[in-house]
PDB file of N, CA and C in Angstrom:
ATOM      1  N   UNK A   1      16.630  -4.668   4.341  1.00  0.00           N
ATOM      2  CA  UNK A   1      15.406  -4.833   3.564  1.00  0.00           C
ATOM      3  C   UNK A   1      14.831  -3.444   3.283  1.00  0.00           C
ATOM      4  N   UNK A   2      14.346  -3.301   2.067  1.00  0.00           N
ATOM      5  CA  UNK A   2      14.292  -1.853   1.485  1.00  0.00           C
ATOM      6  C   UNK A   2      12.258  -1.962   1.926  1.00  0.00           C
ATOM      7  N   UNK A   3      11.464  -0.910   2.134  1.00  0.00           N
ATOM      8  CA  UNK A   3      10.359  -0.515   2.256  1.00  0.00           C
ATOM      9  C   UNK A   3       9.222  -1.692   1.052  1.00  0.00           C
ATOM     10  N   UNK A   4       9.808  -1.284  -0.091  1.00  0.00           N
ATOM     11  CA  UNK A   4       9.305  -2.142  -1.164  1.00  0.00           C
ATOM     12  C   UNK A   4       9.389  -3.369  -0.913  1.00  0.00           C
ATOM     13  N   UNK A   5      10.555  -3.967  -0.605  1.00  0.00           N
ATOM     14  CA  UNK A   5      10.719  -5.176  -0.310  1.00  0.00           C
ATOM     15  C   UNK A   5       9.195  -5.684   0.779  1.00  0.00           C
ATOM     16  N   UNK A   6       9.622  -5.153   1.869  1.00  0.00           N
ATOM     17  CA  UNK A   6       8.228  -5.227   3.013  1.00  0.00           C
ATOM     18  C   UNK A   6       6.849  -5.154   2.313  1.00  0.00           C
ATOM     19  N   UNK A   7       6.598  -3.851   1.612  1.00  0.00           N
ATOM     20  CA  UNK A   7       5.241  -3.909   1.290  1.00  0.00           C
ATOM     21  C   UNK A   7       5.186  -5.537   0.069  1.00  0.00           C
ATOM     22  N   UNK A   8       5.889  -5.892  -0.731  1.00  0.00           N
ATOM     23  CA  UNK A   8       5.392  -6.749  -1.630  1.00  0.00           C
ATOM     24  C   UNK A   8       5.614  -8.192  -0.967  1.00  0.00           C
ATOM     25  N   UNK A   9       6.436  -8.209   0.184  1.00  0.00           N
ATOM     26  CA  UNK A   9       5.993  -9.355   0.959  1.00  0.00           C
ATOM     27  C   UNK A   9       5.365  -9.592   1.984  1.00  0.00           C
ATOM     28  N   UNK A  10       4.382  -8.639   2.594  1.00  0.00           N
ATOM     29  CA  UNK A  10       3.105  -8.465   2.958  1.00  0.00           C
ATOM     30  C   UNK A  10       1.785  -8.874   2.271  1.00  0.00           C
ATOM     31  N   UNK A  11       2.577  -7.849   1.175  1.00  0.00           N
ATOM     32  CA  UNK A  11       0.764  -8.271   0.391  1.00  0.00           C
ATOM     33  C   UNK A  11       0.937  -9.521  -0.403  1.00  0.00           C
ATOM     34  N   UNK A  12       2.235 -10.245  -0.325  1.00  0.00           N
ATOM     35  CA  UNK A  12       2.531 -11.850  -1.794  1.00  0.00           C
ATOM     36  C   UNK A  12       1.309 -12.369  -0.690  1.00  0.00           C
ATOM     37  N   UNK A  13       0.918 -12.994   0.252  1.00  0.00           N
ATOM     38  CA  UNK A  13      -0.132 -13.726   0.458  1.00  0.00           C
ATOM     39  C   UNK A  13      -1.126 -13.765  -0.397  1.00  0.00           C
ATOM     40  N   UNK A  14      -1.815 -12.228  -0.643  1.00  0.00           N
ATOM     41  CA  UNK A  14      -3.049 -12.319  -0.469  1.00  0.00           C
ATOM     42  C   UNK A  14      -3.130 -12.611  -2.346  1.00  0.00           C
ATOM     43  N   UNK A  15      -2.147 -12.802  -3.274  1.00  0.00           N
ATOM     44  CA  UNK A  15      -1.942 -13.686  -4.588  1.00  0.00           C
ATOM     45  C   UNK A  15      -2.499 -12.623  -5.273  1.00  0.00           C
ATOM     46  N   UNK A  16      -2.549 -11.375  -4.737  1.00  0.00           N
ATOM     47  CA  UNK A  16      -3.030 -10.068  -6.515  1.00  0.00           C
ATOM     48  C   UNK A  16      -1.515  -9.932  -7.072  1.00  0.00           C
ATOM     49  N   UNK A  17      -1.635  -9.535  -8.241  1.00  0.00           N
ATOM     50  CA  UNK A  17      -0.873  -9.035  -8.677  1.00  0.00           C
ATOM     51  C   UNK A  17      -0.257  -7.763  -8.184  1.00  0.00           C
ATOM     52  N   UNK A  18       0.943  -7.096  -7.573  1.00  0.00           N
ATOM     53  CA  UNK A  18       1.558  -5.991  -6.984  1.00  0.00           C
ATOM     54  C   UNK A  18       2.434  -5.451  -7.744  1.00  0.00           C
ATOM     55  N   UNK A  19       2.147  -4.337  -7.902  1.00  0.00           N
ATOM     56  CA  UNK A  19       3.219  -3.062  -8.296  1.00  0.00           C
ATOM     57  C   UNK A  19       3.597  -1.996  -7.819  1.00  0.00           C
ATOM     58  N   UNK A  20       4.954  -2.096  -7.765  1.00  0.00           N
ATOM     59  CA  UNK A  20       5.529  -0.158  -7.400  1.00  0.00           C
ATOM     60  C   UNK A  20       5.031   0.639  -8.272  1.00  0.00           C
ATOM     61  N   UNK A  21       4.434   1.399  -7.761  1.00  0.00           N
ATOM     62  CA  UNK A  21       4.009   2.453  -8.839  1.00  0.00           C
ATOM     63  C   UNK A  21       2.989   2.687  -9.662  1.00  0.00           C
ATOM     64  N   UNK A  22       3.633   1.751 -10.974  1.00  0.00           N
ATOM     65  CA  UNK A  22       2.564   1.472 -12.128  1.00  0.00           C
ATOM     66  C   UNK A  22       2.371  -0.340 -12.108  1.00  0.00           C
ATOM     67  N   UNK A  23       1.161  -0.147 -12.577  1.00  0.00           N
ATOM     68  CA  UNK A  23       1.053  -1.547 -12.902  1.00  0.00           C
ATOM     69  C   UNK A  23       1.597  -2.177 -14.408  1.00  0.00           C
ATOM     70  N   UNK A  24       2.028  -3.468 -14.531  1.00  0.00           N
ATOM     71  CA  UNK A  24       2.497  -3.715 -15.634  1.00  0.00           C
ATOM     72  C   UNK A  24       1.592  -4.834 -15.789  1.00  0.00           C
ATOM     73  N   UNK A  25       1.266  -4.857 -17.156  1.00  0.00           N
ATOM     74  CA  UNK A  25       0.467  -6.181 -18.060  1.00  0.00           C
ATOM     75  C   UNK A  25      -0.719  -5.627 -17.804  1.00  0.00           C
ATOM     76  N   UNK A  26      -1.728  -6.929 -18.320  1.00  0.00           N
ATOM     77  CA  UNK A  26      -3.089  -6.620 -18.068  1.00  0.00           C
ATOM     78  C   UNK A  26      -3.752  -7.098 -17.418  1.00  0.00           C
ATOM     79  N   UNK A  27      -3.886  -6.466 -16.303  1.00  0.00           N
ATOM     80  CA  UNK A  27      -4.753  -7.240 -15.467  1.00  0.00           C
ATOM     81  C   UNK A  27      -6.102  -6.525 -14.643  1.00  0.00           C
ATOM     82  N   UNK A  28      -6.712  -6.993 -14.664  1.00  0.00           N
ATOM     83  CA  UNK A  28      -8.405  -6.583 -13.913  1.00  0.00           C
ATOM     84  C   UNK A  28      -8.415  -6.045 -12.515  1.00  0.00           C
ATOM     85  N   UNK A  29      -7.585  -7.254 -11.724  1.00  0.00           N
ATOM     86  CA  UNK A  29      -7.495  -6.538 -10.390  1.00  0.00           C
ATOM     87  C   UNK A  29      -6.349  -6.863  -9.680  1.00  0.00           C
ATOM     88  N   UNK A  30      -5.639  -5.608  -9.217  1.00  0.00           N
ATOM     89  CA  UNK A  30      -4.577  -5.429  -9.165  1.00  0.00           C
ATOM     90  C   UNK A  30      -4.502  -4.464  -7.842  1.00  0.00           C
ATOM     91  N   UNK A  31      -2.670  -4.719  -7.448  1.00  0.00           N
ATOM     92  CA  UNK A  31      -2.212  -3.916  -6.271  1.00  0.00           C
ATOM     93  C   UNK A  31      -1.395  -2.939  -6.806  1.00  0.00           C
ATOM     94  N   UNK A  32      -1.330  -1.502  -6.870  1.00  0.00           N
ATOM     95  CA  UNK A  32      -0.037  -0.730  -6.920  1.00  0.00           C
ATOM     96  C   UNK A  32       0.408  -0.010  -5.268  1.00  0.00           C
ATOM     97  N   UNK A  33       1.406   0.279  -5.667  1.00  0.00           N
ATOM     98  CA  UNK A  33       1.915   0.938  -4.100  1.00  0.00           C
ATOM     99  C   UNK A  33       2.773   1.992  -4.511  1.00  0.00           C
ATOM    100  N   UNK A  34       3.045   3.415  -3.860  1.00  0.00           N
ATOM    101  CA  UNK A  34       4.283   4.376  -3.817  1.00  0.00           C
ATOM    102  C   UNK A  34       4.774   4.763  -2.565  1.00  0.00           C
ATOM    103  N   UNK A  35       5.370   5.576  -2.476  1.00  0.00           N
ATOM    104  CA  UNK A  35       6.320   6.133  -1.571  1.00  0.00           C
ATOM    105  C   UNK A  35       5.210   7.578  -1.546  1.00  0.00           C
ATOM    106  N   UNK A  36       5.087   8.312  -0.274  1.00  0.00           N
ATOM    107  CA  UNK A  36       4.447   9.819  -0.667  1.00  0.00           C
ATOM    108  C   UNK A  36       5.187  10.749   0.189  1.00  0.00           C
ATOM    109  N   UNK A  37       5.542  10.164   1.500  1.00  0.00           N
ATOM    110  CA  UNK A  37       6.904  11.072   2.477  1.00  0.00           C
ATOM    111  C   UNK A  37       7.749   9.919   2.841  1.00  0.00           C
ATOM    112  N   UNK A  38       8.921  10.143   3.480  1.00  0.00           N
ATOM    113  CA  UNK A  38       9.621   9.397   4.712  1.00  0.00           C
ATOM    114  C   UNK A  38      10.161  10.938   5.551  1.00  0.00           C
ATOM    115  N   UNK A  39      10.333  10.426   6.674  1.00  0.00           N
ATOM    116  CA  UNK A  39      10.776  11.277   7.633  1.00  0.00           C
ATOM    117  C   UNK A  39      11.831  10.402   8.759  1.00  0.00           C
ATOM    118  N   UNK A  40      12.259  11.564   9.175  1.00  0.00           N
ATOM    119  CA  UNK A  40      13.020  10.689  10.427  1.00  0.00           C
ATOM    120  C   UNK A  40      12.279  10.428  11.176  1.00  0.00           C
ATOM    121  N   UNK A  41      12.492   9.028  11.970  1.00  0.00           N
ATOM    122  CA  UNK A  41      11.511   8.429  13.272  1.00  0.00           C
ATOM    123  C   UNK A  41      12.413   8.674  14.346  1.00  0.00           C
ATOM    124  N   UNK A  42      13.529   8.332  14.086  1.00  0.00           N
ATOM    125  CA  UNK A  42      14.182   8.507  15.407  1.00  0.00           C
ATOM    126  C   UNK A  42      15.601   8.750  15.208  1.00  0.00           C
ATOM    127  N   UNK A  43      16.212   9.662  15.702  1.00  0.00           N
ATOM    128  CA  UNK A  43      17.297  10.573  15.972  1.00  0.00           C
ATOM    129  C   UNK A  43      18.390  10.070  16.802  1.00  0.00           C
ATOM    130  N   UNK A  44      19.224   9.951  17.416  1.00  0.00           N
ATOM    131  CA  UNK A  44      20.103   9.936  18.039  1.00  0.00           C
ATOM    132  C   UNK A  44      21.679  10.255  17.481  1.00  0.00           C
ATOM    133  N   UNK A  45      21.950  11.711  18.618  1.00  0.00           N
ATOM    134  CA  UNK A  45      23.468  11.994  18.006  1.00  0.00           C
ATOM    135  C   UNK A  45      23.228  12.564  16.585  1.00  0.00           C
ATOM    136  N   UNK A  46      22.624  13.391  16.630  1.00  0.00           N
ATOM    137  CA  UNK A  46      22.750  14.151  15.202  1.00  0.00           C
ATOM    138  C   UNK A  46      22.114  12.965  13.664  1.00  0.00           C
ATOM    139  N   UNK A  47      22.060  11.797  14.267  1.00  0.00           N
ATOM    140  CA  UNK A  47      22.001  11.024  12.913  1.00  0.00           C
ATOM    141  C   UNK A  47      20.932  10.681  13.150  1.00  0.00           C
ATOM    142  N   UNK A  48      20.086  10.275  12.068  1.00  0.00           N
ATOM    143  CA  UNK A  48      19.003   9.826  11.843  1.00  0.00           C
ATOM    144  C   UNK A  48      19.345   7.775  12.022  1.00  0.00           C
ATOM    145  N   UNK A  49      18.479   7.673  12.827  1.00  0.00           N
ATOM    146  CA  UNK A  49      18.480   6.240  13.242  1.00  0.00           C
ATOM    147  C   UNK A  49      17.276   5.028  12.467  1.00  0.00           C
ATOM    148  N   UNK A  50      16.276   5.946  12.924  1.00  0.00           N
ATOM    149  CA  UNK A  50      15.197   4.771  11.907  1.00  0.00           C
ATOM    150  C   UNK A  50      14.601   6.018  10.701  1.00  0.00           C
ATOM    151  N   UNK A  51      14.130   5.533  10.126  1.00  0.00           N
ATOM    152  CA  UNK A  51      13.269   6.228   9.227  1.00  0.00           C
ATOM    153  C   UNK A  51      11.984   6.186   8.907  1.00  0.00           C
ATOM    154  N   UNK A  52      10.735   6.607   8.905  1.00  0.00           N
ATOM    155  CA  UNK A  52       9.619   6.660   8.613  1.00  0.00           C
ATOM    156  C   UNK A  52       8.809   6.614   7.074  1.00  0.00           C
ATOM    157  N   UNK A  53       8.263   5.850   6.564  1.00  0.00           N
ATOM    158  CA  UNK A  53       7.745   5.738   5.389  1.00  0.00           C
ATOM    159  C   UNK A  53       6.557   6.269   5.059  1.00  0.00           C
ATOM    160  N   UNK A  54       6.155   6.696   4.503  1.00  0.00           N
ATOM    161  CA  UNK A  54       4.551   6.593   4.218  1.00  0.00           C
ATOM    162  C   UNK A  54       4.322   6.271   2.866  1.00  0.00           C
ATOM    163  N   UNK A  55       3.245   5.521   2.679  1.00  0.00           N
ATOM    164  CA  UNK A  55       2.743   4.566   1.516  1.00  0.00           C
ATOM    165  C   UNK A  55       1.396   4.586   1.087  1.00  0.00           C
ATOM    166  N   UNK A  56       1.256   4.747  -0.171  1.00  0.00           N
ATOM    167  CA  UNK A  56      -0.231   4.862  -0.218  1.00  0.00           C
ATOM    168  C   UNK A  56       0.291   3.520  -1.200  1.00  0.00           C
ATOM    169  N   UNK A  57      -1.132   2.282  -0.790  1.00  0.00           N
ATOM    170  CA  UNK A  57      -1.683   1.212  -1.219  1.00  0.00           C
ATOM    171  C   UNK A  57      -3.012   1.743  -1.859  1.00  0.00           C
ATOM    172  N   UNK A  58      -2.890   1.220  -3.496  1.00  0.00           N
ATOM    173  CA  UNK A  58      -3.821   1.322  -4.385  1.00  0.00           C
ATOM    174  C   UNK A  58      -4.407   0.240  -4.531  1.00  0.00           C
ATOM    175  N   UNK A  59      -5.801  -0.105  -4.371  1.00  0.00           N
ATOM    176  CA  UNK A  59      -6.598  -1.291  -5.021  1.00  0.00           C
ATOM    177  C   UNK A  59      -7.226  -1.319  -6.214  1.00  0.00           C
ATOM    178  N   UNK A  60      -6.975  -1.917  -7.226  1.00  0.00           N
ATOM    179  CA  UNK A  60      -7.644  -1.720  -8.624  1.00  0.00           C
ATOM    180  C   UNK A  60      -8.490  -2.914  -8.748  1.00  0.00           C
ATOM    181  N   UNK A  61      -9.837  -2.787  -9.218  1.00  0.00           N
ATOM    182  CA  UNK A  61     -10.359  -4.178  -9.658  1.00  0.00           C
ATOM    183  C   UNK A  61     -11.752  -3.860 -10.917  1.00  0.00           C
ATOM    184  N   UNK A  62     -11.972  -3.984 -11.462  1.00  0.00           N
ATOM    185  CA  UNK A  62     -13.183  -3.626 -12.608  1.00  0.00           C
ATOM    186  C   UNK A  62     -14.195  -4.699 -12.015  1.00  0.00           C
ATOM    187  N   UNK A  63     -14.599  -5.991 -11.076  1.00  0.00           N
ATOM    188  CA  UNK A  63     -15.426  -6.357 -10.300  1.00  0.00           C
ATOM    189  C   UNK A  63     -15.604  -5.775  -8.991  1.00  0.00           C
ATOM    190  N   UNK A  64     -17.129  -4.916  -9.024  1.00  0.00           N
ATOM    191  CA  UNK A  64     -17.888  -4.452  -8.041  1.00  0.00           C
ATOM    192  C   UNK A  64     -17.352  -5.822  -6.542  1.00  0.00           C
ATOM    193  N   UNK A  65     -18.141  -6.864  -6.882  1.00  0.00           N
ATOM    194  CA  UNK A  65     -17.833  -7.699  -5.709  1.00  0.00           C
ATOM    195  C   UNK A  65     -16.700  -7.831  -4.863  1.00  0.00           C
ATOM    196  N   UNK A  66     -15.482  -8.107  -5.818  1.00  0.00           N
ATOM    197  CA  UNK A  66     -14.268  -8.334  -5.080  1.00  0.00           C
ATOM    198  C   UNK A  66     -13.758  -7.003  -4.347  1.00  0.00           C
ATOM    199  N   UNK A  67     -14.059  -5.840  -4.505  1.00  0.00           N
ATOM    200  CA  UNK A  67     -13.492  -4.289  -4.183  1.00  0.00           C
ATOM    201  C   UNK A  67     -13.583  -4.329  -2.866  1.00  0.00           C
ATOM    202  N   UNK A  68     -14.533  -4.327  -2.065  1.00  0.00           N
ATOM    203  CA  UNK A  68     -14.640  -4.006  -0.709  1.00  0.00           C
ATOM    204  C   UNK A  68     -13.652  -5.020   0.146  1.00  0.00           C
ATOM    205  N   UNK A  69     -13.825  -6.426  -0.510  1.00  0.00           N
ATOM    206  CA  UNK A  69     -13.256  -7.430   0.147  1.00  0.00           C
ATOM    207  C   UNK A  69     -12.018  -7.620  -0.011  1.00  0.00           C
ATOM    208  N   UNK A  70     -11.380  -7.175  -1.125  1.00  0.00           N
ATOM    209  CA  UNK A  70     -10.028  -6.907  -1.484  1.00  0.00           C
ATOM    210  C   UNK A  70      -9.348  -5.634  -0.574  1.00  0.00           C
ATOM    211  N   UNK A  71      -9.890  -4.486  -0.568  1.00  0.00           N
ATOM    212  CA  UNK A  71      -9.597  -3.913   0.346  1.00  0.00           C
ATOM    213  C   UNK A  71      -9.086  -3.803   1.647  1.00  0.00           C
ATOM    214  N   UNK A  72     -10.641  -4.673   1.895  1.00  0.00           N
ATOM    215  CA  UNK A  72      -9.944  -4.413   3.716  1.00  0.00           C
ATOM    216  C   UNK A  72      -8.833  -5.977   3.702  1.00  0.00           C
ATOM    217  N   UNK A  73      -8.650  -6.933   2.806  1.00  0.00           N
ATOM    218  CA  UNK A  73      -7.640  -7.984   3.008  1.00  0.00           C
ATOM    219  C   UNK A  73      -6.519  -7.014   3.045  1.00  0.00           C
ATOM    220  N   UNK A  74      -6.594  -6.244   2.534  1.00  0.00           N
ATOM    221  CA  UNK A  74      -5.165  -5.303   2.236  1.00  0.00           C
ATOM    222  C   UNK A  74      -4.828  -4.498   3.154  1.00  0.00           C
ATOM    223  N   UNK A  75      -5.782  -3.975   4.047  1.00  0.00           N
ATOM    224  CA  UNK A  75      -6.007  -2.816   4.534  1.00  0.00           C
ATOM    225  C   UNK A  75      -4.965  -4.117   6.199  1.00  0.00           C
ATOM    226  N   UNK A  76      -5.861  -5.174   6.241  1.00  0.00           N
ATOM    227  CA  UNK A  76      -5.858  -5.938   7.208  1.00  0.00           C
ATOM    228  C   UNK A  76      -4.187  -6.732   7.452  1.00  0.00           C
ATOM    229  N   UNK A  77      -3.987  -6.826   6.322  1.00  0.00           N
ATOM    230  CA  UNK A  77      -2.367  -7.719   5.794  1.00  0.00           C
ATOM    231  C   UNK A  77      -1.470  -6.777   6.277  1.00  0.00           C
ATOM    232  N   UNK A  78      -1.681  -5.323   5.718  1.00  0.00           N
ATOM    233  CA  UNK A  78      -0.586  -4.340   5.847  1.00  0.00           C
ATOM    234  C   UNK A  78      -0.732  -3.859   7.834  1.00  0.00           C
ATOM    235  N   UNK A  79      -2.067  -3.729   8.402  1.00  0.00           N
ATOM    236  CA  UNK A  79      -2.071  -3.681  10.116  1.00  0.00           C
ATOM    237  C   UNK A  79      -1.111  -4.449  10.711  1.00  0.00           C
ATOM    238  N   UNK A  80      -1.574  -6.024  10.469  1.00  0.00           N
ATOM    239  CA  UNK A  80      -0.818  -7.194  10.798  1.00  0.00           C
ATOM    240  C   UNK A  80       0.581  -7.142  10.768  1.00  0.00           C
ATOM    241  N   UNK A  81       0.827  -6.270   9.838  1.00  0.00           N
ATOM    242  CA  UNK A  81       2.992  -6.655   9.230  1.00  0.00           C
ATOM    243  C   UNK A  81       3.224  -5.278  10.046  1.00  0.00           C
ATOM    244  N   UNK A  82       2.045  -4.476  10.839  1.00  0.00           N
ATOM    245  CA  UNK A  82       3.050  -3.593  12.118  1.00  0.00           C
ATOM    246  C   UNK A  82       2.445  -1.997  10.890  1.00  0.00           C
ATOM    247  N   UNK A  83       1.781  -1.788   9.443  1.00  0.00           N
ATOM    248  CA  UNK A  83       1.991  -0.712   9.168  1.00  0.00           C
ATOM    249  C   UNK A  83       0.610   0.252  10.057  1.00  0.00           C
ATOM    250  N   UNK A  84       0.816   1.364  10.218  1.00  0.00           N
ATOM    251  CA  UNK A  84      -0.023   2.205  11.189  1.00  0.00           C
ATOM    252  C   UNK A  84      -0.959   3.024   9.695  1.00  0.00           C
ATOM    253  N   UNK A  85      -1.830   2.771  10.056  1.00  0.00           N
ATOM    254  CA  UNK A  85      -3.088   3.343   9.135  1.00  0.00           C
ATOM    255  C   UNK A  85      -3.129   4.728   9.080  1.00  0.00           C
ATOM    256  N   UNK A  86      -3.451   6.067   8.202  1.00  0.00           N
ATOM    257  CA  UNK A  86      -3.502   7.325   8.042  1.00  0.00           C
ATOM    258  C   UNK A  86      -4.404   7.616   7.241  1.00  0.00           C
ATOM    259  N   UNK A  87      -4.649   9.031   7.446  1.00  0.00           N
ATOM    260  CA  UNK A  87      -5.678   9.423   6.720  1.00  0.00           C
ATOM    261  C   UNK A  87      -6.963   8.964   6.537  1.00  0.00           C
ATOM    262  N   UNK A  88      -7.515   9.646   5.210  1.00  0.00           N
ATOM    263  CA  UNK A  88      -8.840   9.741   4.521  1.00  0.00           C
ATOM    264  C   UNK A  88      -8.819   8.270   3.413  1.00  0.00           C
ATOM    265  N   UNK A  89      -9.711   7.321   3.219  1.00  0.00           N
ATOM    266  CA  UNK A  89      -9.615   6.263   1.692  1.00  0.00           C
ATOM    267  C   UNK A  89     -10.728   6.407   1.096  1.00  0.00           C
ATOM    268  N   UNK A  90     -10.707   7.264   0.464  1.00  0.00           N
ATOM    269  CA  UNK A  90     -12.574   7.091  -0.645  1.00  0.00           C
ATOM    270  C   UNK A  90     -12.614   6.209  -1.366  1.00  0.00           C
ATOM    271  N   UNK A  91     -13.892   5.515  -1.681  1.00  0.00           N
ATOM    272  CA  UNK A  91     -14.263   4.315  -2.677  1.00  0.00           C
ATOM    273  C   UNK A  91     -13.962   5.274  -4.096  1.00  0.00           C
ATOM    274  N   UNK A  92     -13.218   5.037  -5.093  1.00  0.00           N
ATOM    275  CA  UNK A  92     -13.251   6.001  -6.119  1.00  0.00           C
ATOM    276  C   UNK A  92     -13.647   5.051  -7.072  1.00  0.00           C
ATOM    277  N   UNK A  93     -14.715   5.473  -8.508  1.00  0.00           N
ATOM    278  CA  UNK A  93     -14.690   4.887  -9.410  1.00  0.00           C
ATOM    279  C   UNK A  93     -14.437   5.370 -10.563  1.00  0.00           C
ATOM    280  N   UNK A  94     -13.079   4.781 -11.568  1.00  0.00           N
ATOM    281  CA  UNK A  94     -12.730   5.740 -12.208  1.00  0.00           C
ATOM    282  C   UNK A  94     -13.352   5.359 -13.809  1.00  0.00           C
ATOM    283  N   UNK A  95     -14.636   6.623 -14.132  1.00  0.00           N
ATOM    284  CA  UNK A  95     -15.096   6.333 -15.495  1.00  0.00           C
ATOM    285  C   UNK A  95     -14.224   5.961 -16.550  1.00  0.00           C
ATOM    286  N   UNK A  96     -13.536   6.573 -16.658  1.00  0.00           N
ATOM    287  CA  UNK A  96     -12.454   6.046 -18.493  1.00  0.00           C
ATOM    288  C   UNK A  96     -12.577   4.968 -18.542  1.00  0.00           C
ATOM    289  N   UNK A  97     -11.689   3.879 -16.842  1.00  0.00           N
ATOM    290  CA  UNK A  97     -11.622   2.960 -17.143  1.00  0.00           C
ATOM    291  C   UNK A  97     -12.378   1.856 -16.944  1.00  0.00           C
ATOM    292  N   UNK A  98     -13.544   2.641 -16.173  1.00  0.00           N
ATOM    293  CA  UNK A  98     -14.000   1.452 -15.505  1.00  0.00           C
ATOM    294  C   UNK A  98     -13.993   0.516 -14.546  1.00  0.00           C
ATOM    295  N   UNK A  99     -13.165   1.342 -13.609  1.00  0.00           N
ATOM    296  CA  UNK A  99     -12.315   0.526 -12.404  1.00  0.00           C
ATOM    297  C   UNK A  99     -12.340   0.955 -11.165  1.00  0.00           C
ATOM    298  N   UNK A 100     -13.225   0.444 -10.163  1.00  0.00           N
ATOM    299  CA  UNK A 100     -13.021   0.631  -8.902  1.00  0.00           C
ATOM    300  C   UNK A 100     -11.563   0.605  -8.258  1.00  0.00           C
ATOM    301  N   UNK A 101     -11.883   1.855  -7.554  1.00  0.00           N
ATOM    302  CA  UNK A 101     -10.056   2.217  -6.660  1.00  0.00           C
ATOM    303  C   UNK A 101     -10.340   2.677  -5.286  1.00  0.00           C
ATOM    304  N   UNK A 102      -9.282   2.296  -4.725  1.00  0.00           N
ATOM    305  CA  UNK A 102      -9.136   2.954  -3.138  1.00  0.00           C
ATOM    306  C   UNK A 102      -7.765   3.194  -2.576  1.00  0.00           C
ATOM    307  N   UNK A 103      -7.383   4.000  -2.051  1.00  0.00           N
ATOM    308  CA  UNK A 103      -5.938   4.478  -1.915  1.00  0.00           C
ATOM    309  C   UNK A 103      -6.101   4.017  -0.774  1.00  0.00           C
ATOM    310  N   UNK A 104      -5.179   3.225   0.100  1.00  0.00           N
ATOM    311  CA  UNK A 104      -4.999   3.310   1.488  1.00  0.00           C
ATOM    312  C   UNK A 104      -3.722   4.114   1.777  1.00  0.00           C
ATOM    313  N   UNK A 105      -3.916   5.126   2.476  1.00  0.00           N
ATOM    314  CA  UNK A 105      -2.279   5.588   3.452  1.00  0.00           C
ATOM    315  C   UNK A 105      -1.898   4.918   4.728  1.00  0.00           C
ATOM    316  N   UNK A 106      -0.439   4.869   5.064  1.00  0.00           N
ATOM    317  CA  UNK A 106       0.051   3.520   6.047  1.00  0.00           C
ATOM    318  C   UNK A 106       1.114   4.593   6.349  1.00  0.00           C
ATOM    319  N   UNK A 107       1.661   4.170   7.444  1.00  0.00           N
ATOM    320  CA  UNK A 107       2.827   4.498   7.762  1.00  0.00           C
ATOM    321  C   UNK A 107       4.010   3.435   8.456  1.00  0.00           C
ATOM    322  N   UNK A 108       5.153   2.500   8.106  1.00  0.00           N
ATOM    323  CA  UNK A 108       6.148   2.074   8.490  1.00  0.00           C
ATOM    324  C   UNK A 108       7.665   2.527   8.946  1.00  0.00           C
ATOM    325  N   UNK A 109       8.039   1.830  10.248  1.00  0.00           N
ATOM    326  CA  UNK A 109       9.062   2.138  10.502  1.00  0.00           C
ATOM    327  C   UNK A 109      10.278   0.930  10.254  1.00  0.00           C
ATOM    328  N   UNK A 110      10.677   0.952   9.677  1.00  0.00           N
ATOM    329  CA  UNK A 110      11.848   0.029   9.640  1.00  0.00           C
ATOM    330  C   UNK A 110      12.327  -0.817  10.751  1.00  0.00           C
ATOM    331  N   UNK A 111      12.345  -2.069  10.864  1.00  0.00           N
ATOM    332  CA  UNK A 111      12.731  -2.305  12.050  1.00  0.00           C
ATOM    333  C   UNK A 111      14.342  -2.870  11.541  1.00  0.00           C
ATOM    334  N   UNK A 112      15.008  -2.503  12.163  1.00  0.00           N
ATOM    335  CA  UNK A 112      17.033  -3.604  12.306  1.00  0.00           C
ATOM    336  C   UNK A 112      16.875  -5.035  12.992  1.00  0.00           C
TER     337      UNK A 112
END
C-alpha cells in the first residue's frame, strides 16, 4: 500500500472531496494532500527497512463555519490511522479566492 493510498483511506470517512496535490473540479470545500520529505525510519544491514513520510494535509472551504470543524476531523482521522502530528498550522485566509486554509504536517511510517 503506497502512502497515498493510506492518506485517502483515512480521510474517505470523513466524505470531503480528496486530492493529491491539486484539487480537481469545483468544489467549495475540499481536501488536498502532498508528499514534503520521506526519510529512512529504520535501517537494518545497510538497507533501508521502513520509510518515513511526511505530509502536509490541506483544508480548503469558502464557509467560515465548517473550517475549524473540518479541521480538527482531519487533524483527528489522520492521529487515529497512527499519523504523528508536526510542526506549525496557521488559520490562512486566502484573499483572491476567498477560501479559508490550513496546512496540517503529519508524519507516517509504513507498516508491512
Amino acid at each position: 500500500m503506497s502512502i497515498y493510498s493510506v492518506v485517502m483511506s483515512t480521510l474517505k470517512p470523513l466524505a470531503i472531496p480528496t486530492f493529491p496535490i491539486t484539487k480537481r473540479g469545483d468544489h467549495e470545500t475540499y481536501i488536498t494532500f502532498f508528499l514534503y520529505d520521506e526519510t529512512a525510519a529504520f535501517i537494518a544491514d545497510d538497507t533501508e527497512q521502513k520509510t518515513a513520510y511526511y505530509v502536509q494535509v490541506d483544508v480548503w472551504t469558502k464557509d467560515a463555519l465548517v473550517f475549524t470543524e473540518l479541521y480538527e476531523k482531519v487533524k483527528q482521522a489522520l492521529i487515529d490511522a497512527g499519523f504523528i502530528k508536526r510542526g506549525v498550522s496557521p488559520d490562512l485566509y486566502e484573499d483572491d479566492t476567498q477560501i479559508y486554509h490550513k496546512g496540517l504536517r503529519f508524519c507516517y511510517v509504513l507498516k508491512d
